[in-house]
PDB file of N, CA and C in Angstrom:
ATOM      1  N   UNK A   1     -21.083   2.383  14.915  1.00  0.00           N
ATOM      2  CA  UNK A   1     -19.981   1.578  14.423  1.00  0.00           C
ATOM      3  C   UNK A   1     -19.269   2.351  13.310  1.00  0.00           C
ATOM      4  N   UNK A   2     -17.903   2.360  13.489  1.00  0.00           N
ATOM      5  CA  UNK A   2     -16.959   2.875  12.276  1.00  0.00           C
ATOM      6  C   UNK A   2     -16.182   1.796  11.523  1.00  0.00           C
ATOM      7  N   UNK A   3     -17.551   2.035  10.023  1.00  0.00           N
ATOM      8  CA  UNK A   3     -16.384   1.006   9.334  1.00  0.00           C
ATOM      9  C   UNK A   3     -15.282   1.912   8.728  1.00  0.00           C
ATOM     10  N   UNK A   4     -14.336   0.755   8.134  1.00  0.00           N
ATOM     11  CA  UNK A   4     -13.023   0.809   7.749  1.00  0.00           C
ATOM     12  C   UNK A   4     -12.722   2.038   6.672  1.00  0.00           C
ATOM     13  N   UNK A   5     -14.039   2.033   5.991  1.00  0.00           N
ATOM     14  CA  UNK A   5     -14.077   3.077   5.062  1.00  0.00           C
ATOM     15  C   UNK A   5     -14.062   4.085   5.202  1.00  0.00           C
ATOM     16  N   UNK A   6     -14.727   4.603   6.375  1.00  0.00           N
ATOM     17  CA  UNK A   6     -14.589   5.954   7.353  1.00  0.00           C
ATOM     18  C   UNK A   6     -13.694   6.307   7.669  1.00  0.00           C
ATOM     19  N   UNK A   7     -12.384   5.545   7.708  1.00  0.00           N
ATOM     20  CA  UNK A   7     -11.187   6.415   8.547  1.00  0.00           C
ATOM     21  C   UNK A   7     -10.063   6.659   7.710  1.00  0.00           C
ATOM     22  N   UNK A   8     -10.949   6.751   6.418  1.00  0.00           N
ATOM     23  CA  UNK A   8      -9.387   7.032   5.529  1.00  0.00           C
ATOM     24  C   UNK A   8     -10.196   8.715   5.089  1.00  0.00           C
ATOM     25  N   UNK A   9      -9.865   9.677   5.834  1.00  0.00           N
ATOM     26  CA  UNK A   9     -10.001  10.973   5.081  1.00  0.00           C
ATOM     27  C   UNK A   9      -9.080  11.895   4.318  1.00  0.00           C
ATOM     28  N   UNK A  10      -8.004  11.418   3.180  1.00  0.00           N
ATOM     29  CA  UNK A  10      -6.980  11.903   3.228  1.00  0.00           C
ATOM     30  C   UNK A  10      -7.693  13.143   2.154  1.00  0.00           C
ATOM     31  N   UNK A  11      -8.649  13.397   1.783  1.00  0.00           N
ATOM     32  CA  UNK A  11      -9.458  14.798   1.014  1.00  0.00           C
ATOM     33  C   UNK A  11      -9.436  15.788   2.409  1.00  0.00           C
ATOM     34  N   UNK A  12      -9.443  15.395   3.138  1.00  0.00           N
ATOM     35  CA  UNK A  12      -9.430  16.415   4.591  1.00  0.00           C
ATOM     36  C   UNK A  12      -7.736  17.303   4.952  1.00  0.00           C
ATOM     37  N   UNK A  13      -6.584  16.486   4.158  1.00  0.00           N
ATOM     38  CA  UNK A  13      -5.621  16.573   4.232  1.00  0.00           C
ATOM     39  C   UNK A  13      -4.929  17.284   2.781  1.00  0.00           C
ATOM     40  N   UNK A  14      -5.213  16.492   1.481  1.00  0.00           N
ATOM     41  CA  UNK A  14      -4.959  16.504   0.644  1.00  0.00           C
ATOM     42  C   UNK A  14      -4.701  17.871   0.007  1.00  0.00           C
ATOM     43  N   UNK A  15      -3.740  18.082  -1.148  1.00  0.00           N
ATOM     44  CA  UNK A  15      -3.336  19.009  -2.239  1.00  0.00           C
ATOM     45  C   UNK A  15      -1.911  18.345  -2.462  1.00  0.00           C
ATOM     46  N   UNK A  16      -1.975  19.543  -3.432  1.00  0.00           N
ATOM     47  CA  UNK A  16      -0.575  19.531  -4.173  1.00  0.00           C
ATOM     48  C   UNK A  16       0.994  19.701  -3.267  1.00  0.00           C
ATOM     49  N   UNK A  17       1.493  18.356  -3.359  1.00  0.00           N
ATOM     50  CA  UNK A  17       2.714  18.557  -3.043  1.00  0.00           C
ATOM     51  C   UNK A  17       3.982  19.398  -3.628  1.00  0.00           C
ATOM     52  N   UNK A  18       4.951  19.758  -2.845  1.00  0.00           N
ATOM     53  CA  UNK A  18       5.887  20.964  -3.046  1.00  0.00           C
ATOM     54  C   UNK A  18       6.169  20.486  -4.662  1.00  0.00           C
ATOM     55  N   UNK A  19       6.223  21.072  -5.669  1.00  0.00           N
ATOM     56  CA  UNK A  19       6.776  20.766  -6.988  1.00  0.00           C
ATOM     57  C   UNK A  19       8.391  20.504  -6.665  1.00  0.00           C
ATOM     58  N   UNK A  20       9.272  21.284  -5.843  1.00  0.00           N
ATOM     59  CA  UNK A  20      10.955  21.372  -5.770  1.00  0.00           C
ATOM     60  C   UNK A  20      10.806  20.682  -4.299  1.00  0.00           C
ATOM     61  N   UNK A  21      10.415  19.690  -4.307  1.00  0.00           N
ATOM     62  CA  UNK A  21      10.624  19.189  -2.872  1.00  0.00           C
ATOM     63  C   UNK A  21      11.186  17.798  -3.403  1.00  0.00           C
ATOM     64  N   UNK A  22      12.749  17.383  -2.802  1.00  0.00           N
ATOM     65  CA  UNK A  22      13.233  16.054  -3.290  1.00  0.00           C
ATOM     66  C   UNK A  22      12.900  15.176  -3.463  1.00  0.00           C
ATOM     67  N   UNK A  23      11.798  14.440  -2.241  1.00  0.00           N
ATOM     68  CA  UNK A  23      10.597  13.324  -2.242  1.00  0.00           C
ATOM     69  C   UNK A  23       9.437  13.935  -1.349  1.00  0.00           C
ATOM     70  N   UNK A  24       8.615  13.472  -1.800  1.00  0.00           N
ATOM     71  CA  UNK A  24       7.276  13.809  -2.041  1.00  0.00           C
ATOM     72  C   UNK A  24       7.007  12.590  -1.483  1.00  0.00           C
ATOM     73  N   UNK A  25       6.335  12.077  -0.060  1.00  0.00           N
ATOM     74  CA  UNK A  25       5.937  10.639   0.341  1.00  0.00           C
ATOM     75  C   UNK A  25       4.597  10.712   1.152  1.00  0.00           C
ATOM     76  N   UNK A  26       4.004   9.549   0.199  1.00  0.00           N
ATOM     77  CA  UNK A  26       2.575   9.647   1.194  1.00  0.00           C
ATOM     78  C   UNK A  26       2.666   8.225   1.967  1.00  0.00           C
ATOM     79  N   UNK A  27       1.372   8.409   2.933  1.00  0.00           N
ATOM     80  CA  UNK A  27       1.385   7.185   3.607  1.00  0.00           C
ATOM     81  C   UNK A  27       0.206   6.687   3.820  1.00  0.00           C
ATOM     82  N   UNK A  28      -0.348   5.103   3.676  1.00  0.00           N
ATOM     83  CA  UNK A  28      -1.719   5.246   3.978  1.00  0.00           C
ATOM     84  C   UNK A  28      -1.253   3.841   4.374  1.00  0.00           C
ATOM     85  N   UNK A  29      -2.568   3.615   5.419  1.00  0.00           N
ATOM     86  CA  UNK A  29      -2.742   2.030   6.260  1.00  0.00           C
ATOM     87  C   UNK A  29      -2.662   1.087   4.928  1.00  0.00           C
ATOM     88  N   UNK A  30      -4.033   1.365   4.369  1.00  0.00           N
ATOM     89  CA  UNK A  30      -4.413   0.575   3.183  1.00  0.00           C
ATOM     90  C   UNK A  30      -4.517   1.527   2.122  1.00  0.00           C
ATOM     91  N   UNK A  31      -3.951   0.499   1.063  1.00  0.00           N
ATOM     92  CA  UNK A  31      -3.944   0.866  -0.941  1.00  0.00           C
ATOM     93  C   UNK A  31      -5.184   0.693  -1.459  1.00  0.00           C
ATOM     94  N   UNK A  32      -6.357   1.482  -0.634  1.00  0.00           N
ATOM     95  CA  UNK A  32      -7.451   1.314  -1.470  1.00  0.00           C
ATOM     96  C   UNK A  32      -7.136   2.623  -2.641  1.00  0.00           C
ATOM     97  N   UNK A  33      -8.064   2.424  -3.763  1.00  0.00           N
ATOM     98  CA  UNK A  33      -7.462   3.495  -5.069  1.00  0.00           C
ATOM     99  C   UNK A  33      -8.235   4.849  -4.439  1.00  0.00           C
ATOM    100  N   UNK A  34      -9.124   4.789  -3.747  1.00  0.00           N
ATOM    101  CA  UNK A  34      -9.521   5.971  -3.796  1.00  0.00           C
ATOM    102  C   UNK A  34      -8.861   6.847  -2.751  1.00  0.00           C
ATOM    103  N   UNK A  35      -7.725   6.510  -2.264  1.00  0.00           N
ATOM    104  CA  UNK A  35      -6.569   6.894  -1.763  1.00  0.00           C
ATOM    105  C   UNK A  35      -5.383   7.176  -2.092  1.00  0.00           C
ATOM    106  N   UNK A  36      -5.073   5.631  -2.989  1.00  0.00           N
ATOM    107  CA  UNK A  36      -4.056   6.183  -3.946  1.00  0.00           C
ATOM    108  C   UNK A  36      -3.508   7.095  -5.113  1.00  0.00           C
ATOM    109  N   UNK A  37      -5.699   6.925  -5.703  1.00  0.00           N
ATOM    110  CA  UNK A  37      -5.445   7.764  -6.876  1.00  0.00           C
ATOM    111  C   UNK A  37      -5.119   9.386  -6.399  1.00  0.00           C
ATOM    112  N   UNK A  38      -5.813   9.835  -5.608  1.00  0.00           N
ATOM    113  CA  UNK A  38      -5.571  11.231  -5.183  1.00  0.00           C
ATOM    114  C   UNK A  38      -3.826  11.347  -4.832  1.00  0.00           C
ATOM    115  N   UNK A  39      -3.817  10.693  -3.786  1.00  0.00           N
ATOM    116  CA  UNK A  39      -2.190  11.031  -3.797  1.00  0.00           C
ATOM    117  C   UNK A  39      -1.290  10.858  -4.686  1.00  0.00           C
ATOM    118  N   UNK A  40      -1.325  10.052  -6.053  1.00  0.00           N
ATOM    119  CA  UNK A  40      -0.309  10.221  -7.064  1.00  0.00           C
ATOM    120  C   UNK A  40      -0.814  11.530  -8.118  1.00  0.00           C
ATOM    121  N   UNK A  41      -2.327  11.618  -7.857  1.00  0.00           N
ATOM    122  CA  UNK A  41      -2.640  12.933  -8.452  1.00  0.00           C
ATOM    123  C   UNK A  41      -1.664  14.119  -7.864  1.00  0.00           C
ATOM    124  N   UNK A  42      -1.870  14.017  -6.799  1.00  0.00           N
ATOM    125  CA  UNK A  42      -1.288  15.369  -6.428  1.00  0.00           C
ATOM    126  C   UNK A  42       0.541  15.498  -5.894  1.00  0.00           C
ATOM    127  N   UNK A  43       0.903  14.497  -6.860  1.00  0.00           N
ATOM    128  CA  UNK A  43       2.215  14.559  -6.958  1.00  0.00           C
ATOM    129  C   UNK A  43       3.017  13.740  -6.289  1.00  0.00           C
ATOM    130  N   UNK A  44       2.157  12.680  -4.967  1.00  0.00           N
ATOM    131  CA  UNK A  44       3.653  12.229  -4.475  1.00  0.00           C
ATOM    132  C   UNK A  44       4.822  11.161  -5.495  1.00  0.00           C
ATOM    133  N   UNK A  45       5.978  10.830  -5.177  1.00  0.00           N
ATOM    134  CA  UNK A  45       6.706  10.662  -5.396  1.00  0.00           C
ATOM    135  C   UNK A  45       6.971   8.862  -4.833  1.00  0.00           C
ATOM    136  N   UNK A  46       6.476   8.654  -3.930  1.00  0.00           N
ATOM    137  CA  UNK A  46       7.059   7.671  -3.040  1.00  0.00           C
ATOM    138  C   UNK A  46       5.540   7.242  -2.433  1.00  0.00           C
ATOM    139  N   UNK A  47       4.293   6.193  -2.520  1.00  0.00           N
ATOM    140  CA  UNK A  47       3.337   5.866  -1.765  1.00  0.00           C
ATOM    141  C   UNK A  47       3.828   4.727  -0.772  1.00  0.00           C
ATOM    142  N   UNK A  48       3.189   4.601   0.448  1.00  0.00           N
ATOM    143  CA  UNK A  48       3.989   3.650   1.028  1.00  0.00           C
ATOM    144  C   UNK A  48       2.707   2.817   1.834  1.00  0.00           C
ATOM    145  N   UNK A  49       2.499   1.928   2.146  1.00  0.00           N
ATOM    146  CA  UNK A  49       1.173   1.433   2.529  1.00  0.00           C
ATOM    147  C   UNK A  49       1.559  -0.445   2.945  1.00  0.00           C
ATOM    148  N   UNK A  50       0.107  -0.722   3.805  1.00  0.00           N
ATOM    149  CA  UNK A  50       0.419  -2.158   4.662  1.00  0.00           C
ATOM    150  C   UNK A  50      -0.935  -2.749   4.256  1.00  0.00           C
ATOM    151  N   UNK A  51      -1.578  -3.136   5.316  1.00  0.00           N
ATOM    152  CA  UNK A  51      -2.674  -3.661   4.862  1.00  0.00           C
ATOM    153  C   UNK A  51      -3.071  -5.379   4.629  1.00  0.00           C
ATOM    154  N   UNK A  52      -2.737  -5.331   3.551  1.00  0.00           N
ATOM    155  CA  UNK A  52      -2.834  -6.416   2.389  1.00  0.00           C
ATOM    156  C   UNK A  52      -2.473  -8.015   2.855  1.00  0.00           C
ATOM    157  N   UNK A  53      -1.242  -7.620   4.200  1.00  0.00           N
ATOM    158  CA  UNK A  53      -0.791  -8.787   4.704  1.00  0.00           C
ATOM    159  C   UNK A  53       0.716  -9.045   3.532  1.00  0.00           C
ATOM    160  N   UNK A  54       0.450  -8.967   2.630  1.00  0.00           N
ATOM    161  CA  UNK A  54       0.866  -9.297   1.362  1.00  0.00           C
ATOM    162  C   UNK A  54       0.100 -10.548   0.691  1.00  0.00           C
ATOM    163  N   UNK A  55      -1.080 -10.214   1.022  1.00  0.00           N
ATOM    164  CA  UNK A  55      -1.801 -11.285   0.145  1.00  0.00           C
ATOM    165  C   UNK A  55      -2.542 -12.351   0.943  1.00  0.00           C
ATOM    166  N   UNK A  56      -1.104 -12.653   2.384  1.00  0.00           N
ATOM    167  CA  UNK A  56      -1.451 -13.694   3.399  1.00  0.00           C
ATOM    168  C   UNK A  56      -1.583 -15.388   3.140  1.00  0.00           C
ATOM    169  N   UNK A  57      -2.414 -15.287   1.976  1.00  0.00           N
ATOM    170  CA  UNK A  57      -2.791 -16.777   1.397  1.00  0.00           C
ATOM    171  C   UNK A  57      -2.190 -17.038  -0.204  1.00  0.00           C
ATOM    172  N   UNK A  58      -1.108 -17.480  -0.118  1.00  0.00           N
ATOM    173  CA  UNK A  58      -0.631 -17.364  -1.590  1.00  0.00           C
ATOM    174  C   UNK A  58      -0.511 -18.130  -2.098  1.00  0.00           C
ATOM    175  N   UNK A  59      -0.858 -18.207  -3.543  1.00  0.00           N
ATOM    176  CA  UNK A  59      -0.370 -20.005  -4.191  1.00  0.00           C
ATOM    177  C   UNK A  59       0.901 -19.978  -5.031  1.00  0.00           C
ATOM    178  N   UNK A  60       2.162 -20.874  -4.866  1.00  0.00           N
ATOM    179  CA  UNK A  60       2.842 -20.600  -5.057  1.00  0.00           C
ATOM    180  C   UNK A  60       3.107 -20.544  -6.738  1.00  0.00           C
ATOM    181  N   UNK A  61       3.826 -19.616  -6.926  1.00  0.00           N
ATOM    182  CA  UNK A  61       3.797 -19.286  -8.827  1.00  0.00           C
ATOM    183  C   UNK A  61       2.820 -18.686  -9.065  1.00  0.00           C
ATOM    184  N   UNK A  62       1.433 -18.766  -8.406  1.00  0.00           N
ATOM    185  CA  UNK A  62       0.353 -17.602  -8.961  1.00  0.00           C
ATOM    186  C   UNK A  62       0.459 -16.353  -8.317  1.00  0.00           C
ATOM    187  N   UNK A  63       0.714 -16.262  -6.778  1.00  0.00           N
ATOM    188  CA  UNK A  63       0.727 -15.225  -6.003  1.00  0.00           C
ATOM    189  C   UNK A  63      -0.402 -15.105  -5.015  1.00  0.00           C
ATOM    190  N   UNK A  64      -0.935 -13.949  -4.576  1.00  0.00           N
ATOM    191  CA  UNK A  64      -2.078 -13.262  -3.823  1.00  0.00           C
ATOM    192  C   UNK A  64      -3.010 -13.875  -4.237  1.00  0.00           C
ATOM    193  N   UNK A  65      -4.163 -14.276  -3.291  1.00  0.00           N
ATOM    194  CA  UNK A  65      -5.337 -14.820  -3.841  1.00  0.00           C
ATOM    195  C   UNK A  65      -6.386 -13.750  -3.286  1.00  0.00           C
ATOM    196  N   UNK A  66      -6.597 -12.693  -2.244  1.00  0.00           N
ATOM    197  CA  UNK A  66      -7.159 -11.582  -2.100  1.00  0.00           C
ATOM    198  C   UNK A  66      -5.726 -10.744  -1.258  1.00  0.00           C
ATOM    199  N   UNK A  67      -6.353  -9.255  -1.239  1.00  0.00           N
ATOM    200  CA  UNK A  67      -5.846  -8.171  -0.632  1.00  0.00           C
ATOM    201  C   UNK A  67      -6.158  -7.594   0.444  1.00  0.00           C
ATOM    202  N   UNK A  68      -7.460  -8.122   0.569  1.00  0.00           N
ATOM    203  CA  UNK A  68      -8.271  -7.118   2.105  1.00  0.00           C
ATOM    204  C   UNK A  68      -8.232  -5.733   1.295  1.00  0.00           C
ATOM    205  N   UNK A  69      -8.169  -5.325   0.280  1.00  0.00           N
ATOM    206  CA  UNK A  69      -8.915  -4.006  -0.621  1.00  0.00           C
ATOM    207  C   UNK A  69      -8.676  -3.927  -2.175  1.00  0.00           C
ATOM    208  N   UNK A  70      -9.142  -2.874  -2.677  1.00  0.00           N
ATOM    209  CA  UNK A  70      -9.303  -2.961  -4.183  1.00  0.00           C
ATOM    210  C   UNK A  70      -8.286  -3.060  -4.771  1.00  0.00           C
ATOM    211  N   UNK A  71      -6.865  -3.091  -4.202  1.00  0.00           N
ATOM    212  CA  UNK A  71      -5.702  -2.981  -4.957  1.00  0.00           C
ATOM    213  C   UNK A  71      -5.621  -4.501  -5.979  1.00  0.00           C
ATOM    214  N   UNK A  72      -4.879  -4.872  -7.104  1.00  0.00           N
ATOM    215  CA  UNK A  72      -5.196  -5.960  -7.763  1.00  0.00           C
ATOM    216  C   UNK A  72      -3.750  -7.149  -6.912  1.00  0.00           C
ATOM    217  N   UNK A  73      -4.249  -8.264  -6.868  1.00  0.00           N
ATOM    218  CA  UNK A  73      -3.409  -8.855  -6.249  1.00  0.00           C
ATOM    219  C   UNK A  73      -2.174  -8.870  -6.913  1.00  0.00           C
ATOM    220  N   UNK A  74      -1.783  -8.556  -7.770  1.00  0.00           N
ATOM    221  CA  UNK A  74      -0.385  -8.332  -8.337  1.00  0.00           C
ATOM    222  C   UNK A  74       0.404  -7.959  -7.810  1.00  0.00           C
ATOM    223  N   UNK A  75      -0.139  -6.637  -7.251  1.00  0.00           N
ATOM    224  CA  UNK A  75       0.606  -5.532  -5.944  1.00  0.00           C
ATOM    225  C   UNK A  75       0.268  -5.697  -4.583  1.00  0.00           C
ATOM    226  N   UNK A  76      -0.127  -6.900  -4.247  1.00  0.00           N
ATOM    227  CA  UNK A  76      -0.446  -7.244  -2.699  1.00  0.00           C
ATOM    228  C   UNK A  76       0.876  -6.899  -2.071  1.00  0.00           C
ATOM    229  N   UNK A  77       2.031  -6.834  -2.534  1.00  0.00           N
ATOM    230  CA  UNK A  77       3.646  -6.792  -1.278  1.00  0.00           C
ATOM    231  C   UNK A  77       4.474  -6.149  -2.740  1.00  0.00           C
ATOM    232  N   UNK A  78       5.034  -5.573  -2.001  1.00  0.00           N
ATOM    233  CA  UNK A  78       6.250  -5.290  -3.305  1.00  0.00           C
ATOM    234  C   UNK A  78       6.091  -3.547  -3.311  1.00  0.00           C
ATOM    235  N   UNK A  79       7.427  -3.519  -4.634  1.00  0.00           N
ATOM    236  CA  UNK A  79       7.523  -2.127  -5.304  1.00  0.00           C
ATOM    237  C   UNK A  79       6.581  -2.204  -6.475  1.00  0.00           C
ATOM    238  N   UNK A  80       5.647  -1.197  -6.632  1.00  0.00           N
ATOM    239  CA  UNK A  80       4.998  -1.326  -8.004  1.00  0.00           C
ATOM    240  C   UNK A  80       5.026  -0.074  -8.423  1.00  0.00           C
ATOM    241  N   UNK A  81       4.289   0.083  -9.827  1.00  0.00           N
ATOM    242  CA  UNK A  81       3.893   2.065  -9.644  1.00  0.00           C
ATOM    243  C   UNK A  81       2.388   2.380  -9.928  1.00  0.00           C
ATOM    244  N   UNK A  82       1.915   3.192  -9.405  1.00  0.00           N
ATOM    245  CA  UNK A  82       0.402   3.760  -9.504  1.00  0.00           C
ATOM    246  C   UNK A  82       0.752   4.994  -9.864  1.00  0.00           C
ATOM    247  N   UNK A  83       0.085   4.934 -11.179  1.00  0.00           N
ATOM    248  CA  UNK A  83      -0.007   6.463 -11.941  1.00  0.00           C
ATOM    249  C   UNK A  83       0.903   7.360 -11.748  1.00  0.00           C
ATOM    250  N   UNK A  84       1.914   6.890 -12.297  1.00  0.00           N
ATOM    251  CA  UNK A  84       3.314   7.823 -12.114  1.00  0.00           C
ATOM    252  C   UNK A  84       4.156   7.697 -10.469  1.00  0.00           C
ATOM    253  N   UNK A  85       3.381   7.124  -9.433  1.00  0.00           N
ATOM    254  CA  UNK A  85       3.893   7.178  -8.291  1.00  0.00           C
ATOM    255  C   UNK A  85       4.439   6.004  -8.058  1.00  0.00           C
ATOM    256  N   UNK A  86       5.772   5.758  -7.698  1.00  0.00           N
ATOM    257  CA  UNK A  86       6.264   4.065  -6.679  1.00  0.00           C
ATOM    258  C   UNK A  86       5.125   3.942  -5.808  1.00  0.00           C
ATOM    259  N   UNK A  87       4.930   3.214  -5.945  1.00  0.00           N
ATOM    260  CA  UNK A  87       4.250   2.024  -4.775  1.00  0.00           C
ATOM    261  C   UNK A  87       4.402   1.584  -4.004  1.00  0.00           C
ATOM    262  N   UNK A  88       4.623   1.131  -2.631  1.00  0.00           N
ATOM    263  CA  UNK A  88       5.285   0.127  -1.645  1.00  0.00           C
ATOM    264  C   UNK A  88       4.328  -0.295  -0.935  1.00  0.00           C
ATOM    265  N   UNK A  89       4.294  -1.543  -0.739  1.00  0.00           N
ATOM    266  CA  UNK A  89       2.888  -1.993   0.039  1.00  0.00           C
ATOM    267  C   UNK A  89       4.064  -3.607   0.494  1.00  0.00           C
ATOM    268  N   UNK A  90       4.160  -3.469   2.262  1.00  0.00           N
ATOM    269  CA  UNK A  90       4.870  -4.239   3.127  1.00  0.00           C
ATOM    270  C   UNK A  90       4.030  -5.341   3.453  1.00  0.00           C
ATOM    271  N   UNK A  91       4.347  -6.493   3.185  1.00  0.00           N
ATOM    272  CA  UNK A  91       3.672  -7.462   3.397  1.00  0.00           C
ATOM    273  C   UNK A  91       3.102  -7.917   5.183  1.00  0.00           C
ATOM    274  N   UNK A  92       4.207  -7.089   5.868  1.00  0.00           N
ATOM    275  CA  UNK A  92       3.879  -6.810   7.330  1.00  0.00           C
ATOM    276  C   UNK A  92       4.065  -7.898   8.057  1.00  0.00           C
ATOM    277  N   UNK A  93       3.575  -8.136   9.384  1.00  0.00           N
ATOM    278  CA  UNK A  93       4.061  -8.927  10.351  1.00  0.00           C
ATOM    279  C   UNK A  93       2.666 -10.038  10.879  1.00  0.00           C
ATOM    280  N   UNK A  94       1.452  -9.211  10.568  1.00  0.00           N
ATOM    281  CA  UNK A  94       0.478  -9.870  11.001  1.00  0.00           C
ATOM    282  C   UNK A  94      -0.402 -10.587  10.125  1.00  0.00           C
ATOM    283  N   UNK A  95      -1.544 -10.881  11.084  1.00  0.00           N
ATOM    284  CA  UNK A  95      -2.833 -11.486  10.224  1.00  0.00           C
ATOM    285  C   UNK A  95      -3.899 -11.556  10.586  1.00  0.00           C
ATOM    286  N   UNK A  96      -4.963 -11.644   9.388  1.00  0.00           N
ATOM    287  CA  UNK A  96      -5.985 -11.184   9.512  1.00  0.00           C
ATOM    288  C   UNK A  96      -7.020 -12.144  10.929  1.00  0.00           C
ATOM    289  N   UNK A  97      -7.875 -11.207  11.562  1.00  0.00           N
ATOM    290  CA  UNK A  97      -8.851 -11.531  12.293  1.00  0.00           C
ATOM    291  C   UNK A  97      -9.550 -13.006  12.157  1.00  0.00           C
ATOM    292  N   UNK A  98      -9.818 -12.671  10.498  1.00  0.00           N
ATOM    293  CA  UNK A  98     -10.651 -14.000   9.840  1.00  0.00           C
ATOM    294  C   UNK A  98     -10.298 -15.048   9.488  1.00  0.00           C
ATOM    295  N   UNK A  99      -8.880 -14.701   9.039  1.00  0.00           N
ATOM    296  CA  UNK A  99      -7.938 -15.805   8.996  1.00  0.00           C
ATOM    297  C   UNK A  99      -6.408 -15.607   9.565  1.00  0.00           C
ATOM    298  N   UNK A 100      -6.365 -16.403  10.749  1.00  0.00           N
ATOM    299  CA  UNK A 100      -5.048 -15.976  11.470  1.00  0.00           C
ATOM    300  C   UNK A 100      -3.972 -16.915  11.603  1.00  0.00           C
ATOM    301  N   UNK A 101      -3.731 -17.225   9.702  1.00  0.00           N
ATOM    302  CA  UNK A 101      -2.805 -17.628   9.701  1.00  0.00           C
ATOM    303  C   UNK A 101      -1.918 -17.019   8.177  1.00  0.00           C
ATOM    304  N   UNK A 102      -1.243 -17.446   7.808  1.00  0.00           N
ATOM    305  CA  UNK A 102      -0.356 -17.269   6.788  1.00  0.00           C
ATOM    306  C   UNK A 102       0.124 -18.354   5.702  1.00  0.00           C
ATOM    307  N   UNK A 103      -0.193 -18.491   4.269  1.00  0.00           N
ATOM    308  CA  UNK A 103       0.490 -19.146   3.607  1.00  0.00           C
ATOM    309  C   UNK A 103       0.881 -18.841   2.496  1.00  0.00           C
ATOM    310  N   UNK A 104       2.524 -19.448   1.897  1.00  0.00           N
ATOM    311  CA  UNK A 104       3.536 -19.343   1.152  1.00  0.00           C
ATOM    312  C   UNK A 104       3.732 -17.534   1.030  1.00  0.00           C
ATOM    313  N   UNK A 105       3.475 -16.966   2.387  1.00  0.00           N
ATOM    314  CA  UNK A 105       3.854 -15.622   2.250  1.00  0.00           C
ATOM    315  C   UNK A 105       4.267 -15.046   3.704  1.00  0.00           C
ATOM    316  N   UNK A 106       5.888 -15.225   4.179  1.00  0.00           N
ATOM    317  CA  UNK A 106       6.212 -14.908   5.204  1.00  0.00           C
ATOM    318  C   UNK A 106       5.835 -13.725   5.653  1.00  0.00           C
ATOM    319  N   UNK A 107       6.050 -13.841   7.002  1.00  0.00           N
ATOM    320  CA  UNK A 107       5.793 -11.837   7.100  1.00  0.00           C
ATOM    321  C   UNK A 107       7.115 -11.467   7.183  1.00  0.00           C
ATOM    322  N   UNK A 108       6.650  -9.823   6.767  1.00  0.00           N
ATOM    323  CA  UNK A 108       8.540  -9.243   6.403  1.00  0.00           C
ATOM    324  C   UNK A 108       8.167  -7.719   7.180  1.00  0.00           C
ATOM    325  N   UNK A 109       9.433  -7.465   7.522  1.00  0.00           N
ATOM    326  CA  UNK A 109       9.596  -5.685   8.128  1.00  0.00           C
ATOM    327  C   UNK A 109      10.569  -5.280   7.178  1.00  0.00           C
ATOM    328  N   UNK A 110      10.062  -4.324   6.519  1.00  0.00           N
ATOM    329  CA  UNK A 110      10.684  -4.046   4.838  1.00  0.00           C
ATOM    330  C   UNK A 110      11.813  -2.676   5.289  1.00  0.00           C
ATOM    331  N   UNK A 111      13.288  -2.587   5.032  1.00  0.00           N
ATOM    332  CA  UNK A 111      13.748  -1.600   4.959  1.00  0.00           C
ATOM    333  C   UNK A 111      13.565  -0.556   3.527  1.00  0.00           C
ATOM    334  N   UNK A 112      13.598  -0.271   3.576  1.00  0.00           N
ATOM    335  CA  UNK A 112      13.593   1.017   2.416  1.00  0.00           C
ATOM    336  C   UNK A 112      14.688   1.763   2.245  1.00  0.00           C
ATOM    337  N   UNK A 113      15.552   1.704   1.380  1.00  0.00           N
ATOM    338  CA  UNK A 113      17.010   2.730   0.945  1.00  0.00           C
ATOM    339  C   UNK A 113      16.903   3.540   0.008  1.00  0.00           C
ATOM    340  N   UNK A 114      16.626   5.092   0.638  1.00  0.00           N
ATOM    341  CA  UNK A 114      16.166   6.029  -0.559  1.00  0.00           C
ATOM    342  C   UNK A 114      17.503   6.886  -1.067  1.00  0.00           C
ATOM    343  N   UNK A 115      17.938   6.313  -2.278  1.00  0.00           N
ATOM    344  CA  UNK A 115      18.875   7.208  -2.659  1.00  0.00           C
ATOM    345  C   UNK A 115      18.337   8.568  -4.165  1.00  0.00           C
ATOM    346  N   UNK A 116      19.335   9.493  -4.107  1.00  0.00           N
ATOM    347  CA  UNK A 116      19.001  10.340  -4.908  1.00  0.00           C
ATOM    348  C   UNK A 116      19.365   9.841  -6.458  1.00  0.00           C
ATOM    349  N   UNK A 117      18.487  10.575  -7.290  1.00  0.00           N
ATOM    350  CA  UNK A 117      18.767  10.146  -8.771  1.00  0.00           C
ATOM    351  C   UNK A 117      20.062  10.462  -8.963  1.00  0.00           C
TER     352      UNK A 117
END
């Protein structure tokens, strides 16, 4: 059996992104930190990630009540920043196995408009 934890090898991939490269973008399924932290270590610019549902189960005015990973529910959906890097984590279209439904958190297909500084 392959758990979930197994299939994130981005140390197999990982270094330093171009220093003169305009954006710098990583990508991962899920915002667990021990994913994120490496990639804002090594420079990206732009993290972009799903996962979370956006929270899935939300109370309204408090927010996220879990993530499906270590990220803090603050940043379950949205723009945030991790250690110098934007953040993006899409609240997405689906839902979870365990719970297959959704509340006070629609699902969204997020455009993204990257303009230059």
């Amino acid at each position: 059996m392959i758990r979930i934890s197994d299939r994130d090898k981005y140390h197999d991939v990982s270094g330093a992104f171009d220093p003169g490269a305009d954006l710098a973008l990583a990508v991962a399924h899920a915002p667990y930190l021990r994913v994120l932290n490496p990639m804002a270590e090594d420079g990206a610019h732009l993290i972009m990630a799903g996962h979370t549902h956006g929270g899935q189960l939300r109370v309204p005015g408090y927010g996220a009540l879990v993530t499906n990973c270590d990220l803090d529910t603050k940043r379950a959906r949205g723009l945030s920043e991790h250690h110098g890097s934007a953040l993006h984590v899409s609240a997405g279209l689906g839902t979870s196995p365990y719970a297959p439904f959704r509340f006070a958190c629609p699902p969204e297909a997020t455009l993204l408009t990257l303009t230059s500084r």
